[in-house]
Protein backbone atom coordinates (compact mmCIF):
# COMPACT_ATOMS: atom_id res chain seq x y z
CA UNK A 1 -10.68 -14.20 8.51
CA UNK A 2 -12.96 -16.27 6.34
CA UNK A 3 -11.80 -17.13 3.21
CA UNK A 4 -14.21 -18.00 -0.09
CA UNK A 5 -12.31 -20.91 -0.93
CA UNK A 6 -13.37 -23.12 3.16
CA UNK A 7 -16.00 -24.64 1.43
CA UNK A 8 -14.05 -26.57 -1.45
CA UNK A 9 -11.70 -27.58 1.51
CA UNK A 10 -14.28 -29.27 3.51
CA UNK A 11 -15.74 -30.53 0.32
CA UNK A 12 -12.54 -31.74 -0.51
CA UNK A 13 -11.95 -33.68 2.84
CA UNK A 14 -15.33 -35.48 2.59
CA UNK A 15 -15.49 -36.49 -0.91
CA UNK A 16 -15.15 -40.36 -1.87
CA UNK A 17 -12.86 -39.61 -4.91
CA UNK A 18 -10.26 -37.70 -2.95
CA UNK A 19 -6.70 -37.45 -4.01
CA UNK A 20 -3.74 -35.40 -2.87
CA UNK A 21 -4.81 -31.71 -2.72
CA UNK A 22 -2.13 -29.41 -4.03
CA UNK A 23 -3.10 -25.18 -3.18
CA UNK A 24 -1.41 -23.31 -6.00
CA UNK A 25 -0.39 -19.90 -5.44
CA UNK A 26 2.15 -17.39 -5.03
CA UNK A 27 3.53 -16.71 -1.23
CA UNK A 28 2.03 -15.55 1.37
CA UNK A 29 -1.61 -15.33 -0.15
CA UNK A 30 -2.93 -17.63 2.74
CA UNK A 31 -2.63 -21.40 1.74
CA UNK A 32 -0.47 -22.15 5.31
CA UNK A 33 -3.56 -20.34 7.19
CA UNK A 34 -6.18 -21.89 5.28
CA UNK A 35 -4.77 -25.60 6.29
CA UNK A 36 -3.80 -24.68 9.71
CA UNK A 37 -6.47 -22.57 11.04
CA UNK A 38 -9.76 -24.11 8.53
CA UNK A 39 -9.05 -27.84 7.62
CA UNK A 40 -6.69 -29.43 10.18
CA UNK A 41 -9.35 -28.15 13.01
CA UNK A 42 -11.81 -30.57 11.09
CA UNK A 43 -9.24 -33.62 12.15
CA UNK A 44 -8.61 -35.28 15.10
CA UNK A 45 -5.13 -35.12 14.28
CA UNK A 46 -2.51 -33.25 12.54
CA UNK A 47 0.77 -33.27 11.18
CA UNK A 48 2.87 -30.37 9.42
CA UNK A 49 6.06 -30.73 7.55
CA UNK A 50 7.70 -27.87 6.09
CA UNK A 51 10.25 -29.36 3.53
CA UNK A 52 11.86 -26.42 2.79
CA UNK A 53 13.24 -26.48 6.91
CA UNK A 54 13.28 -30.15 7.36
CA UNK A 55 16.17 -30.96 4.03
CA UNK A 56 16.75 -34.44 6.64
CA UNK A 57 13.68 -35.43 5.61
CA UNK A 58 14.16 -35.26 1.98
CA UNK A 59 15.78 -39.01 1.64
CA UNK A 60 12.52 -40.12 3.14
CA UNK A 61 11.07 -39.57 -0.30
CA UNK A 62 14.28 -41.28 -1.96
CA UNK A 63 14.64 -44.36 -4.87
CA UNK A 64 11.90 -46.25 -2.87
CA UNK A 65 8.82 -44.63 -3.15
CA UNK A 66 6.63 -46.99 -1.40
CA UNK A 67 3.98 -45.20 0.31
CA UNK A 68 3.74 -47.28 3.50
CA UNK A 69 7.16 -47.01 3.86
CA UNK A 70 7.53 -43.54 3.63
CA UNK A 71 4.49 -43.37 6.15
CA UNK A 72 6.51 -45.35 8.78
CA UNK A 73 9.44 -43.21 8.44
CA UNK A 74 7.51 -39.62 8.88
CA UNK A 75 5.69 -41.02 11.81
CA UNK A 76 9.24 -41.65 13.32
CA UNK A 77 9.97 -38.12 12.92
CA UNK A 78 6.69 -36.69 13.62
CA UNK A 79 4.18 -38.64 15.43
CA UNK A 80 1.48 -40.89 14.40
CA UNK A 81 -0.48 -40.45 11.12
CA UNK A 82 -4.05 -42.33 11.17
CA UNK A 83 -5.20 -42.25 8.10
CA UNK A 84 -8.96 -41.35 8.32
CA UNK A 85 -8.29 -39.05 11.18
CA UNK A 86 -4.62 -37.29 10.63
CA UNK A 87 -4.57 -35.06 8.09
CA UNK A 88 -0.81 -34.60 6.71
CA UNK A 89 0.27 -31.49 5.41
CA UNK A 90 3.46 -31.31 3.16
CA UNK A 91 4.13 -27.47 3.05
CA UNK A 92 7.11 -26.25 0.93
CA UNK A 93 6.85 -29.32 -0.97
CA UNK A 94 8.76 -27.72 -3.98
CA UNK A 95 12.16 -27.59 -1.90
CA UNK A 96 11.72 -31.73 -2.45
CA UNK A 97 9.96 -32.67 -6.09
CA UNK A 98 10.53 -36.29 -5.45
CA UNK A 99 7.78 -35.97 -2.74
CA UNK A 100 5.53 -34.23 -5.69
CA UNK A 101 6.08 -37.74 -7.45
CA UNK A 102 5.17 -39.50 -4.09
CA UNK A 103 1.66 -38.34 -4.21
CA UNK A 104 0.53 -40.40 -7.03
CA UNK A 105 1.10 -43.83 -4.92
CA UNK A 106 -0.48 -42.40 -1.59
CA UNK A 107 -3.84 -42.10 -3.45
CA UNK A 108 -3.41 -45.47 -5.08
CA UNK A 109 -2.46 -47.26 -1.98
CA UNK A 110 -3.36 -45.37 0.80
CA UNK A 111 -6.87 -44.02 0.08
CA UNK A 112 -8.27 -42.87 3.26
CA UNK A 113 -4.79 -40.88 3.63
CA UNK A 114 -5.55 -36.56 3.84
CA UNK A 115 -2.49 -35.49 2.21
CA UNK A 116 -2.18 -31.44 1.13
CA UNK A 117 0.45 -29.97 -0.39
CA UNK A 118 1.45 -26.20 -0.72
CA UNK A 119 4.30 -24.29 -2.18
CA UNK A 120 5.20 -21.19 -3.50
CA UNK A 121 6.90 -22.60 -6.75
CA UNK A 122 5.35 -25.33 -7.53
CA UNK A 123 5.06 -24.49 -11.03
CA UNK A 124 9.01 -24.53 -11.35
CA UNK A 125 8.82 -28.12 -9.39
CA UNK A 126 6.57 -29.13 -11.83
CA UNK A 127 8.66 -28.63 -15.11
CA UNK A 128 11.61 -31.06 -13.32
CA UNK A 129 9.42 -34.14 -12.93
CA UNK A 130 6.84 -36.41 -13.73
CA UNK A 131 3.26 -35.01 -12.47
CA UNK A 132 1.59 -37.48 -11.33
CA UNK A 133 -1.50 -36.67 -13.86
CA UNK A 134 -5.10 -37.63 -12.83
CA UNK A 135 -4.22 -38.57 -9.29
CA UNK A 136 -3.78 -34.87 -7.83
CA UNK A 137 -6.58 -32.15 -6.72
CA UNK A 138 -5.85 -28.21 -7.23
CA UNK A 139 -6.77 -25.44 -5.96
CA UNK A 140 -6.05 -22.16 -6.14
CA UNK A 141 -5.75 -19.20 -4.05
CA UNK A 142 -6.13 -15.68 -4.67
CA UNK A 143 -5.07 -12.90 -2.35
CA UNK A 144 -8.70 -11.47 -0.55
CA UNK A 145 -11.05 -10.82 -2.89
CA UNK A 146 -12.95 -7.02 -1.97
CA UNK A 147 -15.70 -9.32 -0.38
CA UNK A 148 -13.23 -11.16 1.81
CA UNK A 149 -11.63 -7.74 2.97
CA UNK A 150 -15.19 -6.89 3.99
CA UNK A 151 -15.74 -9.57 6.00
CA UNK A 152 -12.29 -9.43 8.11
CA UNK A 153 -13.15 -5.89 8.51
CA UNK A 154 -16.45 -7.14 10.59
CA UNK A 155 -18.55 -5.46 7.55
CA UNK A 156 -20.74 -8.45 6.88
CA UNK A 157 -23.89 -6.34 5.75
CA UNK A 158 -22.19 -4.57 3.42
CA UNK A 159 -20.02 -7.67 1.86
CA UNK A 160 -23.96 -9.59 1.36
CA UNK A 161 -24.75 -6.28 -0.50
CA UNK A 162 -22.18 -6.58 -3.57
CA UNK A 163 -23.19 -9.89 -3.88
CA UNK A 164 -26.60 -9.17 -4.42
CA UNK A 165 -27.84 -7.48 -7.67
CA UNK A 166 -26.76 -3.90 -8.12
CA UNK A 167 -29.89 -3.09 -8.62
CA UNK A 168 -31.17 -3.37 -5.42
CA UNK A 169 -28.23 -0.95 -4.04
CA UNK A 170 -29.64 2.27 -3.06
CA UNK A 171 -27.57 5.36 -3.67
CA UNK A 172 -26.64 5.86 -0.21
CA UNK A 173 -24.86 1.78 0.24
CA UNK A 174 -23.56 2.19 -2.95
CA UNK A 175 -21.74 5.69 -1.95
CA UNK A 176 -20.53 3.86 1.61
CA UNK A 177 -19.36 0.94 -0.11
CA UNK A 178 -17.34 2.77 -3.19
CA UNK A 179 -15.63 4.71 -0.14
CA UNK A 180 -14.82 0.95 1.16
CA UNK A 181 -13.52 0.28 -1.64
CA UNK A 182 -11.34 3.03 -2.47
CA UNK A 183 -9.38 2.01 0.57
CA UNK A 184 -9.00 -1.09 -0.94
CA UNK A 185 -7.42 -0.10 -3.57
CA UNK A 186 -4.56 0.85 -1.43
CA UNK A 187 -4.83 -2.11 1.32
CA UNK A 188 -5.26 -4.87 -1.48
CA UNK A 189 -6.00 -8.62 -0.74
CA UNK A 190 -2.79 -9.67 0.64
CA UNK A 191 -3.74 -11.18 4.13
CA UNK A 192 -1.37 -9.88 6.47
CA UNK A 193 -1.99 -6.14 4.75
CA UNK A 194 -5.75 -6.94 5.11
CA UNK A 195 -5.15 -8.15 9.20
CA UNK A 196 -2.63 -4.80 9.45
CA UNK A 197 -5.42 -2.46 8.04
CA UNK A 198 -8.30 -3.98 10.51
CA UNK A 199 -5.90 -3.66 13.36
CA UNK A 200 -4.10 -0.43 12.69
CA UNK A 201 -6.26 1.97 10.65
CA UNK A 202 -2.82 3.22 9.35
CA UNK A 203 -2.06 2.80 5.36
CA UNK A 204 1.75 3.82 6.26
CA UNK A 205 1.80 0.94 8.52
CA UNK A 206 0.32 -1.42 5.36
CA UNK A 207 2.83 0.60 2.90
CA UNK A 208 5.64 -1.43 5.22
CA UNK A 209 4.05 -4.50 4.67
CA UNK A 210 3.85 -4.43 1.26
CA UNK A 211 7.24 -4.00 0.84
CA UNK A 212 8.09 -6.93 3.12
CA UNK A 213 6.29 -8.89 0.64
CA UNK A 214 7.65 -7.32 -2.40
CA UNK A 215 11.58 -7.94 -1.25
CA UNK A 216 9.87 -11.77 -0.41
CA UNK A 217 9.36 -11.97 -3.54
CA UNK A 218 12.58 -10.61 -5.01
CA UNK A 219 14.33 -13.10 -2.50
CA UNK A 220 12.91 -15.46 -4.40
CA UNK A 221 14.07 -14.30 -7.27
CA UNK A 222 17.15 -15.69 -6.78
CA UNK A 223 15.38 -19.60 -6.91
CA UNK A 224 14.59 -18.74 -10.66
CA UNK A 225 17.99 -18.95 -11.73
CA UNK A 226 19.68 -20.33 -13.92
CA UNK A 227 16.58 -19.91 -15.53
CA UNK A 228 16.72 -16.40 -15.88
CA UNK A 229 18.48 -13.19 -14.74
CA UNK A 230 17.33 -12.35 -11.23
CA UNK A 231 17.61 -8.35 -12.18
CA UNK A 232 15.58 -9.23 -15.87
CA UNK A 233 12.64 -10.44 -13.30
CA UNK A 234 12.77 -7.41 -11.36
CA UNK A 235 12.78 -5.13 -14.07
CA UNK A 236 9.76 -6.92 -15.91
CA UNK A 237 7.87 -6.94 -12.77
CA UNK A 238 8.08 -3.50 -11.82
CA UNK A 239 7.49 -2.84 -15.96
CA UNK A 240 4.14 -5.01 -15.33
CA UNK A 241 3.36 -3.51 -12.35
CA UNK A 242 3.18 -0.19 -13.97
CA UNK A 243 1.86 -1.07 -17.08
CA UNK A 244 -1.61 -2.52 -16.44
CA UNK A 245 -4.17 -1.33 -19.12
CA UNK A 246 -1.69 -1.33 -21.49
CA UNK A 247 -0.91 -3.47 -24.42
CA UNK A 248 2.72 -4.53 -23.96
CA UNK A 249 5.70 -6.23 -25.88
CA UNK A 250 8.27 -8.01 -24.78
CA UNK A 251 10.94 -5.50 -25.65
CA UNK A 252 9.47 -3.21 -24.11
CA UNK A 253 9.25 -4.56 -20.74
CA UNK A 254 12.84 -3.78 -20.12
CA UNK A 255 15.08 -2.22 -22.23
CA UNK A 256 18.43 -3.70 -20.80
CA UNK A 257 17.77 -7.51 -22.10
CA UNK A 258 16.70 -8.78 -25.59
CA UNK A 259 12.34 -9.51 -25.86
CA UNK A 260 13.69 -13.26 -25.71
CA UNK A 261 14.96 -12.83 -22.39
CA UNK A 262 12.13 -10.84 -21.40
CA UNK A 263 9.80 -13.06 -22.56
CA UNK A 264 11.32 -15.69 -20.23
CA UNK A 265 11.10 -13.29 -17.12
CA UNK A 266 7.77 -12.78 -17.87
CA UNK A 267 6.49 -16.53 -18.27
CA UNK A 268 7.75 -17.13 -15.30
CA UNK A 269 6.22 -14.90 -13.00
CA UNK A 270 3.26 -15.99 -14.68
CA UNK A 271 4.14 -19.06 -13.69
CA UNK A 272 4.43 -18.11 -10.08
CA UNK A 273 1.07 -16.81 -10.28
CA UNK A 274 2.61 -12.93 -9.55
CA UNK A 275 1.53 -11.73 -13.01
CA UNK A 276 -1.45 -12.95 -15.40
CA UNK A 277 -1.22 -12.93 -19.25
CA UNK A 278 -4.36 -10.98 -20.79
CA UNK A 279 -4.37 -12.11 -24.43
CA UNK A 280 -5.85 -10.27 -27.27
CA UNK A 281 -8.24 -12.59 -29.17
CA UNK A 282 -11.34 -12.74 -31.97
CA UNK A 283 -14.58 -12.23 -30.60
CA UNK A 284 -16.42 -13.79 -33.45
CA UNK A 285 -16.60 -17.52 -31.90
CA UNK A 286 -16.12 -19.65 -28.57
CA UNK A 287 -13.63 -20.90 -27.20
CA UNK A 288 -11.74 -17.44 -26.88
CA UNK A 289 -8.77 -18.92 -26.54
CA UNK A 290 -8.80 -20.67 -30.27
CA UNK A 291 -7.98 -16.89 -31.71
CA UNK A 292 -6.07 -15.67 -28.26
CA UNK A 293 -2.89 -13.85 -30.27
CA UNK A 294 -0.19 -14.84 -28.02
CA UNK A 295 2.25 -11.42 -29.21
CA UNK A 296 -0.40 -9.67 -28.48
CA UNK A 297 -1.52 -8.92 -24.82
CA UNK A 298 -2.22 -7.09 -21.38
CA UNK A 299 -1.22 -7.83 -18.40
CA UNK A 300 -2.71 -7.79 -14.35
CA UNK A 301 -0.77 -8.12 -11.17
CA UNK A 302 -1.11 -10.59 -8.65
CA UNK A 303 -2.49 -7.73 -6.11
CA UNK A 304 -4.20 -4.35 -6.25
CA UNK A 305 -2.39 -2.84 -3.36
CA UNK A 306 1.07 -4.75 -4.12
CA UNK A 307 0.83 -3.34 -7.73
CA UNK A 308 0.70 0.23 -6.05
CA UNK A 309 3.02 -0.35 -3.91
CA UNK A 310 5.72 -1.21 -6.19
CA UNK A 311 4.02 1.90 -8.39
CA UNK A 312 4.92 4.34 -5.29
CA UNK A 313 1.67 5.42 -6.11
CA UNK A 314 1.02 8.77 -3.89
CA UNK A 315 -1.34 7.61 -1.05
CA UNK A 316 -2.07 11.24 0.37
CA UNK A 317 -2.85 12.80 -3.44
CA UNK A 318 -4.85 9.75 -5.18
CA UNK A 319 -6.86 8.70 -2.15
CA UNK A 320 -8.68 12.45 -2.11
CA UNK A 321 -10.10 11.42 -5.78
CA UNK A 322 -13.84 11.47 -5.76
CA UNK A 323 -13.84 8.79 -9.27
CA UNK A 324 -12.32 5.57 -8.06
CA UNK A 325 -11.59 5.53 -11.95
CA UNK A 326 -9.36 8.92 -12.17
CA UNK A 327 -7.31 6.68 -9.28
CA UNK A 328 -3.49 6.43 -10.79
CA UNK A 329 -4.94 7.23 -14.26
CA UNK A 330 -7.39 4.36 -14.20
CA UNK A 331 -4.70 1.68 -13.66
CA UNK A 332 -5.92 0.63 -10.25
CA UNK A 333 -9.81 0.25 -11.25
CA UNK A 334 -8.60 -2.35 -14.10
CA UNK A 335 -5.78 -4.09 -12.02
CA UNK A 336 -9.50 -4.52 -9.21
CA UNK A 337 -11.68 -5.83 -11.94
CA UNK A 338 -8.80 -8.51 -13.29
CA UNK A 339 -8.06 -9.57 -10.04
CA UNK A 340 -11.66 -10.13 -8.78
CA UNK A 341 -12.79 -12.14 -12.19
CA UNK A 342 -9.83 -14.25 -11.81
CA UNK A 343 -10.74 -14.74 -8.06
CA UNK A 344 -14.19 -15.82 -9.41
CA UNK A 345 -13.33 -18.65 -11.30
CA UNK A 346 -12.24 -17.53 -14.01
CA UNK A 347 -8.79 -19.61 -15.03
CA UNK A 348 -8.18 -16.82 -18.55
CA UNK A 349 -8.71 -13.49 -19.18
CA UNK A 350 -9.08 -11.63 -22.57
CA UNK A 351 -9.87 -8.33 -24.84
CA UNK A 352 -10.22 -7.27 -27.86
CA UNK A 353 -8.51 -4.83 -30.25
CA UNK A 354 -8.66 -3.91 -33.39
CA UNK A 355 -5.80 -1.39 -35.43
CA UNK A 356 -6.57 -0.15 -38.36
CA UNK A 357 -5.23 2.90 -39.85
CA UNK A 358 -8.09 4.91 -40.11
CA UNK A 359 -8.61 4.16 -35.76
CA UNK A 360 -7.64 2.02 -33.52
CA UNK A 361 -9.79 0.42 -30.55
CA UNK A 362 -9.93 -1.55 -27.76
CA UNK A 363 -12.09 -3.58 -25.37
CA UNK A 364 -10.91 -4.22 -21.88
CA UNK A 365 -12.00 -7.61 -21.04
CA UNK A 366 -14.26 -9.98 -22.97
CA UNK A 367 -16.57 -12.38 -20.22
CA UNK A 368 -18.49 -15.71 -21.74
CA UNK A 369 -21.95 -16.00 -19.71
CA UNK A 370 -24.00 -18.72 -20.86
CA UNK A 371 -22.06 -19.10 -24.42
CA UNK A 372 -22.53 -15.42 -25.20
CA UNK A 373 -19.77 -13.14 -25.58
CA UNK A 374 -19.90 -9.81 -23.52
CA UNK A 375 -17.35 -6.77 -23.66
CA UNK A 376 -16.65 -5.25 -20.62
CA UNK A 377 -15.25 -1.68 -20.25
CA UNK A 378 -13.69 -0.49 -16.98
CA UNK A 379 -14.72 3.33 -17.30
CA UNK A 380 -16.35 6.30 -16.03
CA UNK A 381 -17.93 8.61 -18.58
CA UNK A 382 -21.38 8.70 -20.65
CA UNK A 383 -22.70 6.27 -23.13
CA UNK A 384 -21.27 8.71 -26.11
CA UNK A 385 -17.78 8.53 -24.64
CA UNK A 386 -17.41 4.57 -25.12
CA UNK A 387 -16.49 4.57 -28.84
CA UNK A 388 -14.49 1.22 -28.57
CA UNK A 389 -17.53 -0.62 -26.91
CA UNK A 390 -20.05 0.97 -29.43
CA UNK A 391 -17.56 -0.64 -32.05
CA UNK A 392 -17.64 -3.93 -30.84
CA UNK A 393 -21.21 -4.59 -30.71
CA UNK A 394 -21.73 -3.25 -34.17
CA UNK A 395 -18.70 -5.48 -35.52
CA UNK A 396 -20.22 -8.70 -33.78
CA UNK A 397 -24.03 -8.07 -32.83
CA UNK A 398 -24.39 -11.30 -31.64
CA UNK A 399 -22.91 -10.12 -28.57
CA UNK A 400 -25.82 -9.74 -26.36
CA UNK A 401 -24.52 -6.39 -24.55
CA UNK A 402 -21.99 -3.97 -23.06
CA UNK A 403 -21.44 -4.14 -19.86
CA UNK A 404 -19.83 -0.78 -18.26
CA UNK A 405 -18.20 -0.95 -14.69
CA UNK A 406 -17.72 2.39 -13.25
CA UNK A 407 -18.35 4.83 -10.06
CA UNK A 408 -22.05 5.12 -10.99
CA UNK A 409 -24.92 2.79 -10.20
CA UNK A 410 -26.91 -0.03 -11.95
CA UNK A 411 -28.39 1.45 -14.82
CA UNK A 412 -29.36 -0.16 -18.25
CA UNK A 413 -29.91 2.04 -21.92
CA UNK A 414 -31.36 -1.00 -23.89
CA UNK A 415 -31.68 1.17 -27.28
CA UNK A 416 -27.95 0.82 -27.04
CA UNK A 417 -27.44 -3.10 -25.80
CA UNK A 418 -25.22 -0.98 -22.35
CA UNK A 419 -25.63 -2.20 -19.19
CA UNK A 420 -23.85 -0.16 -16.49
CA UNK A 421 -23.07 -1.77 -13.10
CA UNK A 422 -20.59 -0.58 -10.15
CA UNK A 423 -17.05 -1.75 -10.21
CA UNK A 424 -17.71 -3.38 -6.93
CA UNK A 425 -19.87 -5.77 -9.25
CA UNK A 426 -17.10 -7.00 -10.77
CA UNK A 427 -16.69 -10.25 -8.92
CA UNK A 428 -20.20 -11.44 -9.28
CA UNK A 429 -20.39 -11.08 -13.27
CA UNK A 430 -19.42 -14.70 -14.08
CA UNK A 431 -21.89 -15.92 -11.31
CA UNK A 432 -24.01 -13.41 -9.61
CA UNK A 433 -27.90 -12.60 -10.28
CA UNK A 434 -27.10 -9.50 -12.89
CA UNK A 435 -30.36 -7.98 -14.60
CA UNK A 436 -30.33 -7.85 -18.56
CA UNK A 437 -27.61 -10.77 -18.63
């Protein structure tokens, strides 16, 4: 499978400021694969330490946190480590946060040392301990974006044809690719769903992935405490899960324990990368974040076909709708466009909404291009039928345009500042050669 994210690796591995890579993200996205099967082949030698199974390991990293030392007492255990040519690879590192705190004096004494680092709660490490600031590298990784999926599949010309401008889509690619796409939906961007889907054709046999995941991540559950009540996290993910689109509160999000205690569940899968915060926030100025309301908000899921999953969204019914945008009531197109903007580079996500008595409204993502503000709506329909988009350019008409993402192709209506583009465009807004932006 080839992953987006190769390049910064290599880049990574021959840069002359390196320091300690850390891969962020929640389990089972692909940051194992991505060290074992991309960058260790790019060493002559490598060595793998999963700290979670080797606990005997864990008073290597004890009072004495001398990097050579530790060094001479891995290689005991593991082999030889050349720095220059081994690349060392500290997976699980959040089962041992004094190793986290090791980092900082392998980059200042050891240099030429490759050292990555993964985990699946590193976040939850992080709060326990002293981060070593300035002397780690992060990346993060994202289940398959829809471009990814397209290359596993062995559909390379049609991945190179979302990422070029929709306009030069003709009706018939952009009609084979939506039908791509509406699979998907149900497939998402986990890896192992993607590598079941190429190998089985069978969305039953995906369904049972899924789940293995899911209960993963409920297992998991269990680490969070005593921060929080395991059954509070389930509840509030399965809440977010089926509330994308929607503005939420906390109270709401499960009706058993108090907002406080939902709040807490919440911030922590957030934390674990399995749910993103969507804040509400003042269009008028940049940064966005400076009026982000933080009682105010939206939420996505980490995946498209995890979210439906957990949804029991009915396969055999939704997958015979023509509109990928009629799909689970418009839930699944929104969850697609969060995930892929996020995937793009984009570290926040916001919208705007406005309630008033006389009407209320409400803009489903807000993208900064070139230090102009553009609302985005995720929606099929006519140019009449987007009153909440009309609104917001005629509130703050220094926003350039209106960018729609639905089933239909690349079309622009200047005399009202809309640009339409397909949903599958969603992942090259923030970078990709868009006419009228």
């Amino acid at each position: 499978m080839k992953r987006l994210i190769e390049q910064e690796l290599l880049q990574w591995k021959k840069s002359s400021r390196r320091k300690p890579l850390v891969l962020r993200g929640a389990r089972q996205v692909g940051k194992t694969w991505l060290v074992e099967q991309v960058l260790a082949k790019d060493f002559e030698g490598f060595v793998k330490i999963d700290l979670e199974k080797r606990r005997d390991l864990h008073s290597v990293f004890g009072d004495n946190l001398d990097p050579k030392r530790i060094l001479n007492l891995l290689e005991l255990a593991t082999g030889k480590i050349i720095p220059g040519k081994t690349l060392l690879f500290l997976d699980e590192i959040q089962a041992c946060p004094r190793a986290i705190m090791a980092l900082r004096y392998f980059y200042e004494e050891i240099p030429d040392l490759h050292v990555v680092v993964a985990g699946s709660l590193l976040e939850f490490a992080f709060a326990e301990i002293s981060i070593p600031v300035g002397r780690l590298h992060y990346l993060h990784v994202h289940p398959m974006t829809f471009y990814e999926y397209l290359m596993a599949l062995g559909k390379e010309p049609m991945a190179e044809q979302i990422r070029k401008a929709p306009s030069a889509t003709s009706q018939a690619a952009h009609e084979q690719i939506l039908e791509e796409l509406k699979n998907y939906f149900f497939t998402g961007g986990m890896p192992e769903c993607v590598k079941t889907w190429r190998d089985t054709s069978s969305l039953r046999t995906v369904a049972e992935v899924q789940t293995e995941i899911i209960d993963s991540y409920r297992d998991d559950f269990a680490k969070y405490t005593p921060q929080t009540d395991p059954r509070c996290l389930d509840a509030v993910l399965l809440s977010v899960a089926k509330s994308v689109g929607e503005q939420l509160k906390y109270t709401r999000l499960n009706e058993i324990h108090t907002g406080p205690t939902n709040r807490k569940a919440f911030d922590l899968l957030t934390k674990a990368r399995i749910t993103h915060k969507i804040s509400a926030c003042n269009p008028s100025g940049l940064p966005l974040g400076a009026t982000a309301n933080p009682q105010k908000f939206k939420a996505a899921f980490l995946d498209i076909g995890l979210m439906q999953r957990l949804c029991q969204v009915p396969i055999d019914t939704e997958i015979r709708q023509n509109d990928l945008l009629a799909m689970y009531r418009g839930k699944l197109a929104e969850q697609f466009v969060a995930q892929e903007i996020l995937a793009a580079g984009s570290d926040e996500l916001f919208y705007w909404s406005r309630e008033s008595r006389a009407s209320n409204a409400e803009v489903d993502f807000l993208l900064v291009r070139n230090g102009r503000i553009y609302p985005i709506e995720v929606k099929s329909g006519a140019a009449g039928a987007l009153r909440s988009l009309h609104l917001m350019l005629q509130t703050y008409p220094e926003s350039p345009a209106g960018i729609v993402l639905s089933s239909r192709c690349y079309a622009q209506l200047p005399e009202q500042k809309l640009i339409f583009l397909p949903l599958y465009s969603a992942a090259i807004l923030n970078s990709g050669d868009l006419p009228g932006l």
